[in-house]
Protein backbone atom coordinates (compact mmCIF):
# COMPACT_ATOMS: atom_id res chain seq x y z
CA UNK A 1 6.95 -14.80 -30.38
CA UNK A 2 6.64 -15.05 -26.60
CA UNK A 3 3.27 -16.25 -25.64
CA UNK A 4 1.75 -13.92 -22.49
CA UNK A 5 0.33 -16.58 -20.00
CA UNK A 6 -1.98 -15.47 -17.09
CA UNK A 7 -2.73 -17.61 -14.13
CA UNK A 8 -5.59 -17.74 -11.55
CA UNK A 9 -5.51 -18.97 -8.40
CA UNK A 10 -1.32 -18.71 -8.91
CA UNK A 11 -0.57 -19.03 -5.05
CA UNK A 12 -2.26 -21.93 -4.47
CA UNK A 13 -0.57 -25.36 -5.41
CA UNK A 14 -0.92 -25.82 -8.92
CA UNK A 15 -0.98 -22.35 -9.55
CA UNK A 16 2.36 -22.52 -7.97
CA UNK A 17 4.00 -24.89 -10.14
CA UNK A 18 2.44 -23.33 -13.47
CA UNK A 19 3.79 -19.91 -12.56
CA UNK A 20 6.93 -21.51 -11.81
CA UNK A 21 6.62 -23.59 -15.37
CA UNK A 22 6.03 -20.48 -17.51
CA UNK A 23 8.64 -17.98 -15.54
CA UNK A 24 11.34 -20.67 -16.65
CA UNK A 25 10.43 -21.30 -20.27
CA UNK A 26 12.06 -18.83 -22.49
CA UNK A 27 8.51 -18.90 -24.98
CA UNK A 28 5.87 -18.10 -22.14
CA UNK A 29 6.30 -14.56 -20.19
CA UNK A 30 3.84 -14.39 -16.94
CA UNK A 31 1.51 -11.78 -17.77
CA UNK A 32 -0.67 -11.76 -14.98
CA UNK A 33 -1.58 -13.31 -11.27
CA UNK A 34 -4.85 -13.59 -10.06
CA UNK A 35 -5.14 -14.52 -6.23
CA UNK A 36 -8.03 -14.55 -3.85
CA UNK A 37 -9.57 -11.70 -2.13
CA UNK A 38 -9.11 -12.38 1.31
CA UNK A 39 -5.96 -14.50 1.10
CA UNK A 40 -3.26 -11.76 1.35
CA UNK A 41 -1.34 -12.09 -1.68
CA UNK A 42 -2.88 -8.63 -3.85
CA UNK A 43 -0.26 -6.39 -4.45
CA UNK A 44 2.91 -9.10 -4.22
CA UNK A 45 5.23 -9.62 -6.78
CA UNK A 46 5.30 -13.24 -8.26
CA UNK A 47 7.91 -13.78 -10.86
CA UNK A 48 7.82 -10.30 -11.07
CA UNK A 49 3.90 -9.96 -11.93
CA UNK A 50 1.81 -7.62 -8.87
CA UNK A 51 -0.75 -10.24 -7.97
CA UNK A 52 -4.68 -8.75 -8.01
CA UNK A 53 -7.31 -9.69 -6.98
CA UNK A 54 -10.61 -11.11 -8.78
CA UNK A 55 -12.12 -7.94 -8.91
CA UNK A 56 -8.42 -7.30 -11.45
CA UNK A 57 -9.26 -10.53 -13.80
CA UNK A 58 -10.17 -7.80 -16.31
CA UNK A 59 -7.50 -6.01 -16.38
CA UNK A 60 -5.13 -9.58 -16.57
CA UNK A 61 -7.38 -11.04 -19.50
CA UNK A 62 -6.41 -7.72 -21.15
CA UNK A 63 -2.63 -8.50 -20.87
CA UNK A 64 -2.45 -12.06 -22.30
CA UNK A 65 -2.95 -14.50 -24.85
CA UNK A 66 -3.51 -17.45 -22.43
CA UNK A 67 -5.41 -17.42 -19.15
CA UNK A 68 -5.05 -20.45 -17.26
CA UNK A 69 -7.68 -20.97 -14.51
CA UNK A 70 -7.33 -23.18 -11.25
CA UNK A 71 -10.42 -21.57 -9.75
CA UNK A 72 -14.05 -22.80 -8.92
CA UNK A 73 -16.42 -22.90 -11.90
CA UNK A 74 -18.51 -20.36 -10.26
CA UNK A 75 -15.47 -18.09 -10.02
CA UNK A 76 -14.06 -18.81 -12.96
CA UNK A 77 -17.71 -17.42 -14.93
CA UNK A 78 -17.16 -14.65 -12.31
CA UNK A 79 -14.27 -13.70 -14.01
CA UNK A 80 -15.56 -14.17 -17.79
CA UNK A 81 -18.20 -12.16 -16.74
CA UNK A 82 -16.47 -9.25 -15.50
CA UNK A 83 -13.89 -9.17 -18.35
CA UNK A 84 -16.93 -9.47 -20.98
CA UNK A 85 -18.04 -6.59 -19.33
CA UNK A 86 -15.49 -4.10 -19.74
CA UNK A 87 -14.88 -5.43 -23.18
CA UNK A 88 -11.40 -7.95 -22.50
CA UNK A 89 -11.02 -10.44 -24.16
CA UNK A 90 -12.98 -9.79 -26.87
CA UNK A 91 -12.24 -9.34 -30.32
């Protein structure tokens, strides 16, 4: 079973290296990339995932079974936030 692994932040640094960690282990399949709003990266591929933007976290905690956050706190509650409220995440 492949384990669908989402990362935040995953141009910065860290977010880098984990996306670069979980693209080259056969058991972990990048299932989403969430990047900042005003950094330029929405809409590029990384390992093969279109990057969105926080207002997209939903849609990514939809798509996996592990969300790995390198954001602020207050972002990262952003992001709970929005995915409680359209139900991701959830079960």
């Amino acid at each position: 079973m492949v384990i669908r692994v989402a990362v935040a932040r995953a141009t910065g640094k860290l977010g880098s290296i984990v996306g670069d960690l979980v693209a080259d282990d056969p058991e972990l399949e990048l299932a989403g990339a969430v990047v900042s709003s005003g950094g330029g990266h929405e809409g590029e591929s990384i390992h093969g995932v279109a990057a969105v933007g926080p207002d997209g976290s939903d849609r990514v905690l939809k798509d996996c079974d592990v969300y790995v956050d390198l954001t602020s706190p207050e972002a990262a509650e952003a992001a709970i936030g929005r995915a409680s409220d359209s139900g991701a995440g959830t079960s």
